[in-house]
C-alpha atoms as a PDB file:
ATOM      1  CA  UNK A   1      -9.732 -63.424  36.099  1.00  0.00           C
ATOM      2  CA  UNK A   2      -7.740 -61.519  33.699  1.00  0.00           C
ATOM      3  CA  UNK A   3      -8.404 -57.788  33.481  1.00  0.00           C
ATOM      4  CA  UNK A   4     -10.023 -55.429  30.552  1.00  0.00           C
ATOM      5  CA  UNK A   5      -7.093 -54.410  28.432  1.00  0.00           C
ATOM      6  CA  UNK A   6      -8.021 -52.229  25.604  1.00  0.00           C
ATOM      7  CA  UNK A   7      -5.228 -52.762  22.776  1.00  0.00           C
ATOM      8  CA  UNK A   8      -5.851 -49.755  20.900  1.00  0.00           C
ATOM      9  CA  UNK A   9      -6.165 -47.218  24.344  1.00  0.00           C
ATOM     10  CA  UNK A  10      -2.860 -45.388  23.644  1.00  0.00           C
ATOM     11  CA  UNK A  11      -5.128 -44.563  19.860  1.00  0.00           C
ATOM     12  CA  UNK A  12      -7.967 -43.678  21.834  1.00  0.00           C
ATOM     13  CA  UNK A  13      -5.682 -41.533  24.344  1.00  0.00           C
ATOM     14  CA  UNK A  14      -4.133 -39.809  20.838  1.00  0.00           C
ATOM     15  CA  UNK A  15      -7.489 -39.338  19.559  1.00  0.00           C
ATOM     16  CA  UNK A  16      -8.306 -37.422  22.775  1.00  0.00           C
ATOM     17  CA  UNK A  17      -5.859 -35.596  23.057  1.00  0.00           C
ATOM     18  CA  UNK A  18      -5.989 -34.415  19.334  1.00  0.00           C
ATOM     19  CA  UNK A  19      -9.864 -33.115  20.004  1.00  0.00           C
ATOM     20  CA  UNK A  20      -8.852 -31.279  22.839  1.00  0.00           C
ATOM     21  CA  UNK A  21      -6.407 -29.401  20.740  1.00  0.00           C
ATOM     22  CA  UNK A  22      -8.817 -29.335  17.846  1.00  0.00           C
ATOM     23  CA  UNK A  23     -11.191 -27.786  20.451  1.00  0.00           C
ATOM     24  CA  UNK A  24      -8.952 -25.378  22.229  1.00  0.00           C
ATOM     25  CA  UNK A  25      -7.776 -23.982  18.800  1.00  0.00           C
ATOM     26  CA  UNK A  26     -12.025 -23.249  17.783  1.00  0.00           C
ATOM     27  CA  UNK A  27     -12.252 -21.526  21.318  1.00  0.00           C
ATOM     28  CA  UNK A  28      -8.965 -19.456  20.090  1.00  0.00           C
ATOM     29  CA  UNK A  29     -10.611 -18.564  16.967  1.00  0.00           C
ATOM     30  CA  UNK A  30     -14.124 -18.444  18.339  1.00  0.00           C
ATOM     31  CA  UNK A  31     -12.729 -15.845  21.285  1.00  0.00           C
ATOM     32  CA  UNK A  32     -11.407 -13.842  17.747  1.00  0.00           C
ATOM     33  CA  UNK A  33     -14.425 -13.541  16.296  1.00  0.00           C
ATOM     34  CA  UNK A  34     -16.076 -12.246  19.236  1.00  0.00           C
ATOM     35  CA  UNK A  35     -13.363  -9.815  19.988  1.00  0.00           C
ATOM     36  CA  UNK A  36     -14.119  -8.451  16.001  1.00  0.00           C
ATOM     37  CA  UNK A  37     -17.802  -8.487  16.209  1.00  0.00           C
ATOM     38  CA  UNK A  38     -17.363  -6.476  19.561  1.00  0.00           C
ATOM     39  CA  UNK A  39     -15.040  -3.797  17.405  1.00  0.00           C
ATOM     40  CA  UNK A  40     -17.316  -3.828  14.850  1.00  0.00           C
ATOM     41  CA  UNK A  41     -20.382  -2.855  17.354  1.00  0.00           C
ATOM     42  CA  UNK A  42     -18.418  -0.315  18.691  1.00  0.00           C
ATOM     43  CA  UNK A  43     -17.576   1.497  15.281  1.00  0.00           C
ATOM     44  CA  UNK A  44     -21.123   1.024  14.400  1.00  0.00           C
ATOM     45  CA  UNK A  45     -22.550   2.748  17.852  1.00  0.00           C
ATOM     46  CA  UNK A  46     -20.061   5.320  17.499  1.00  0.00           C
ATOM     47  CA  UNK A  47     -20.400   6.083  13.838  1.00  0.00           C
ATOM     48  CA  UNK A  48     -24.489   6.219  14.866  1.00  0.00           C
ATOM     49  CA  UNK A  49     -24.151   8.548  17.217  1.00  0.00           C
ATOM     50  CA  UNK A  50     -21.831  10.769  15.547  1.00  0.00           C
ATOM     51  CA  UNK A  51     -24.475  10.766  12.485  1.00  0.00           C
ATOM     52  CA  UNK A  52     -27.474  11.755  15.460  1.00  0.00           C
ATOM     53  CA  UNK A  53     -25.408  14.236  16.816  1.00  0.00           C
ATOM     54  CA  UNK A  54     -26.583  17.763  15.984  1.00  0.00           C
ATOM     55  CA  UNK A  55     -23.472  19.897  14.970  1.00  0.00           C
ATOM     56  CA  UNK A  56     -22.142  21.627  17.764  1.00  0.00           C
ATOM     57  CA  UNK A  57     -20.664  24.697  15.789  1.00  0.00           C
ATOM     58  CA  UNK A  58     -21.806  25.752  11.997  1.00  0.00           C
ATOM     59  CA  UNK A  59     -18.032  25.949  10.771  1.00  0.00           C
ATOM     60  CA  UNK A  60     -16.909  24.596   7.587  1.00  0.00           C
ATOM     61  CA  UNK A  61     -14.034  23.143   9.727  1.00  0.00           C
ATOM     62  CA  UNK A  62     -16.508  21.242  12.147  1.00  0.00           C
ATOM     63  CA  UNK A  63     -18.542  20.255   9.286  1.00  0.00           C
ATOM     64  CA  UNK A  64     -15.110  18.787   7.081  1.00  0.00           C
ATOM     65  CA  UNK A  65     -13.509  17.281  10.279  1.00  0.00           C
ATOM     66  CA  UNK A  66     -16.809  15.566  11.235  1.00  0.00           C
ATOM     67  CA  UNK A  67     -17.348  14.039   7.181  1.00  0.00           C
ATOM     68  CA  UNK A  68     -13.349  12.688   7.496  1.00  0.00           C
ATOM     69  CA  UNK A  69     -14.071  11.386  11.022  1.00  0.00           C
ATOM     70  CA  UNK A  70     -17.286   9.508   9.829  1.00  0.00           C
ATOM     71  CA  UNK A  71     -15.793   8.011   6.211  1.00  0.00           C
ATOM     72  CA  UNK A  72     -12.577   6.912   8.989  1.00  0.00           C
ATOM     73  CA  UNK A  73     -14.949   5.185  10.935  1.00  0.00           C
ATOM     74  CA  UNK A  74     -16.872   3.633   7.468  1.00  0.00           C
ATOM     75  CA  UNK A  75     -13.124   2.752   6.718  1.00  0.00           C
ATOM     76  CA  UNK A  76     -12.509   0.984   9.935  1.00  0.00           C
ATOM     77  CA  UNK A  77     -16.123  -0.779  10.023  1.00  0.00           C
ATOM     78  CA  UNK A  78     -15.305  -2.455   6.289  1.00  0.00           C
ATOM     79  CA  UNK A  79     -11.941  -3.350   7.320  1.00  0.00           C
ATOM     80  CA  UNK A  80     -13.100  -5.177  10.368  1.00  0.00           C
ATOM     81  CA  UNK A  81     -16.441  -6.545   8.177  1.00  0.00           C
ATOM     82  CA  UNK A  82     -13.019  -8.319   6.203  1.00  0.00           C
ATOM     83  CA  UNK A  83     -11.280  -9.024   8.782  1.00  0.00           C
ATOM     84  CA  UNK A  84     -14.541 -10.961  10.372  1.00  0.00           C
ATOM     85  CA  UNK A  85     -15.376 -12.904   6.974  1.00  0.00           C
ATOM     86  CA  UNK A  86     -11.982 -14.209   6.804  1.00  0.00           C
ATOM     87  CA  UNK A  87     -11.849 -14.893  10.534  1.00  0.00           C
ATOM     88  CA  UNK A  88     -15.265 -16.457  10.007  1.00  0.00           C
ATOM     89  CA  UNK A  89     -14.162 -19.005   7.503  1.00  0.00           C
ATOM     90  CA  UNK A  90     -11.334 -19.987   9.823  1.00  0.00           C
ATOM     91  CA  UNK A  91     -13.644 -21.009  12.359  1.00  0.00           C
ATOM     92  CA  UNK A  92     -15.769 -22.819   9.756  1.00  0.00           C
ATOM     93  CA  UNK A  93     -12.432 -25.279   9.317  1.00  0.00           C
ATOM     94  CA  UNK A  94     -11.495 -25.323  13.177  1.00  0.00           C
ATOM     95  CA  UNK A  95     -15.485 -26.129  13.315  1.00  0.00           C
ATOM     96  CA  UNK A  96     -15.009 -29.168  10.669  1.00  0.00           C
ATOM     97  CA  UNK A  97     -11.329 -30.174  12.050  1.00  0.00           C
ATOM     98  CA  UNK A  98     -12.960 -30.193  15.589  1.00  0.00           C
ATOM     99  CA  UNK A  99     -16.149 -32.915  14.790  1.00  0.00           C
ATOM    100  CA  UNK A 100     -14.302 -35.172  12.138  1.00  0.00           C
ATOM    101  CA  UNK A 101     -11.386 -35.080  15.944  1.00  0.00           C
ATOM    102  CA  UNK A 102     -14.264 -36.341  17.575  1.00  0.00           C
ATOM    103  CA  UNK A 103     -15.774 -38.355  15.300  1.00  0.00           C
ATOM    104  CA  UNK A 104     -12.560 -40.232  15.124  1.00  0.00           C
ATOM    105  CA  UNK A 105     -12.346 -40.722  18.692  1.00  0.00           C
ATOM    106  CA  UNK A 106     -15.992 -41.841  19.262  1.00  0.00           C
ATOM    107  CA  UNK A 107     -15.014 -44.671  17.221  1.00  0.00           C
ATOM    108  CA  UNK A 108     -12.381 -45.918  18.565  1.00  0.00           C
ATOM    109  CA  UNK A 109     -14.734 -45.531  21.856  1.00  0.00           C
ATOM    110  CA  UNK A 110     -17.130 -48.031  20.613  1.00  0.00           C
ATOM    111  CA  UNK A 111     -14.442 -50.297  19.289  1.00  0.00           C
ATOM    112  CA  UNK A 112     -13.525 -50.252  23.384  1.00  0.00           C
ATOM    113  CA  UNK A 113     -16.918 -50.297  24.126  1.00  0.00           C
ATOM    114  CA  UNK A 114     -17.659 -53.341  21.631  1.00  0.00           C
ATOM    115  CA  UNK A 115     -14.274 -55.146  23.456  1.00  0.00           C
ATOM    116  CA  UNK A 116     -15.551 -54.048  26.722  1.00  0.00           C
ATOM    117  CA  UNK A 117     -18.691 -55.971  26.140  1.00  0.00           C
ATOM    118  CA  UNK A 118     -17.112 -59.322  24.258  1.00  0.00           C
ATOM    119  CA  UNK A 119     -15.138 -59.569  27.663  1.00  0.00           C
ATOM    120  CA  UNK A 120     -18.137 -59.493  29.859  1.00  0.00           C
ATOM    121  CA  UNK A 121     -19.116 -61.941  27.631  1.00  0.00           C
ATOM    122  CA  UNK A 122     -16.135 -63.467  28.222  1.00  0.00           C
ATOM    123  CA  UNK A 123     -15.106 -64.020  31.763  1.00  0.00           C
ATOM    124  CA  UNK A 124     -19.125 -64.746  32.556  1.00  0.00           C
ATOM    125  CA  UNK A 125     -18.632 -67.809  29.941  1.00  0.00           C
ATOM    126  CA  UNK A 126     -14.994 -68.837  32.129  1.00  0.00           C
ATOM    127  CA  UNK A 127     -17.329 -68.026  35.446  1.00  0.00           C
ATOM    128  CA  UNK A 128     -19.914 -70.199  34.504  1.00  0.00           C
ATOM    129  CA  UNK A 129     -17.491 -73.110  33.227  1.00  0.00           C
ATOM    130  CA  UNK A 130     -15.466 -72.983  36.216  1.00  0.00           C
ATOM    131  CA  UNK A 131     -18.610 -73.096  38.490  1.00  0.00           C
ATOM    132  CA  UNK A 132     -20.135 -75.856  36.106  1.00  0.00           C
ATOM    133  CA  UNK A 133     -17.156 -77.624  37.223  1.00  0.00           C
ATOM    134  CA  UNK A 134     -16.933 -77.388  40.535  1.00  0.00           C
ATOM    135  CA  UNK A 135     -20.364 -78.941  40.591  1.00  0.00           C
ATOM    136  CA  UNK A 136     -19.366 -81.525  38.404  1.00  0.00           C
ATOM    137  CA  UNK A 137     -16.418 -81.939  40.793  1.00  0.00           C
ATOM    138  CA  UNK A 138     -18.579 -81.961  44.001  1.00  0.00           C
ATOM    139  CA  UNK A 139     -21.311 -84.335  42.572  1.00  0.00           C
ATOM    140  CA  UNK A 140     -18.680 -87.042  41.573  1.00  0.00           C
ATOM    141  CA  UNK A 141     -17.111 -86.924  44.766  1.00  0.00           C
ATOM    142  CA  UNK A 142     -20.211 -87.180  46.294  1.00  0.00           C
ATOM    143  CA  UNK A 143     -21.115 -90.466  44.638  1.00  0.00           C
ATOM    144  CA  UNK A 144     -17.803 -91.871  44.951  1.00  0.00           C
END
């Protein structure tokens, strides 16, 4: 018997490999966004506990460094709060580039799957012929 040979396997082996790069490239972006949304907690918990912290001294000077410190840290929050929106809209494409990759190679995995079966189909049919026959083959021998 003949073996399975998939025509279009070097398509499905493209297809593949193109949604493992589509999916290493979300992870890359995905691994961004958490690194941002980390930053961003940590300006927040700091900025919170600089705003619950009593003041240590009553100075003008304490007072002035501590309202530049805090509208730094409001600075550094919004920048990242950009930063994560644009960051976040990358990850929406790597998100859609990543299923319509796998779409794409799901079917060209049925196409195999559908060839797959037809040659099941297939070589039972030829097994069954060629044991049809051998009976045929045996019984006319047999009456001869």
């Amino acid at each position: 018997m003949k073996r399975f040979r998939f025509k279009l396997e070097p398509v499905l082996k493209y297809r593949a490999a193109l949604e493992q790069l589509r999916l290493q490239a979300f992870a890359a972006v995905q691994a961004e966004l958490n690194a941002c949304d980390e930053r961003l907690a940590r300006y927040r918990r700091e900025q919170a506990r600089i705003l619950s912290a009593g003041p240590g001294r009553w100075s003008v000077d304490y007072f002035t460094n501590r309202e530049r410190y805090i509208d730094a840290i409001k600075a550094r929050i919004a920048g990242e709060e950009r930063q994560r929106e644009g960051i976040a809209a990358r990850l929406e494409d790597a998100r859609s580039a990543l299923v319509e990759a796998r779409r794409a190679r799901e079917s060209v995995e049925r196409l195999r799957e559908r060839a797959f079966e037809n040659y099941v189909a297939e070589t039972r049919l030829a097994e069954q012929n060629m044991l049809d026959e051998l009976a045929s083959q045996r019984h006319s021998r047999r009456a001869a």
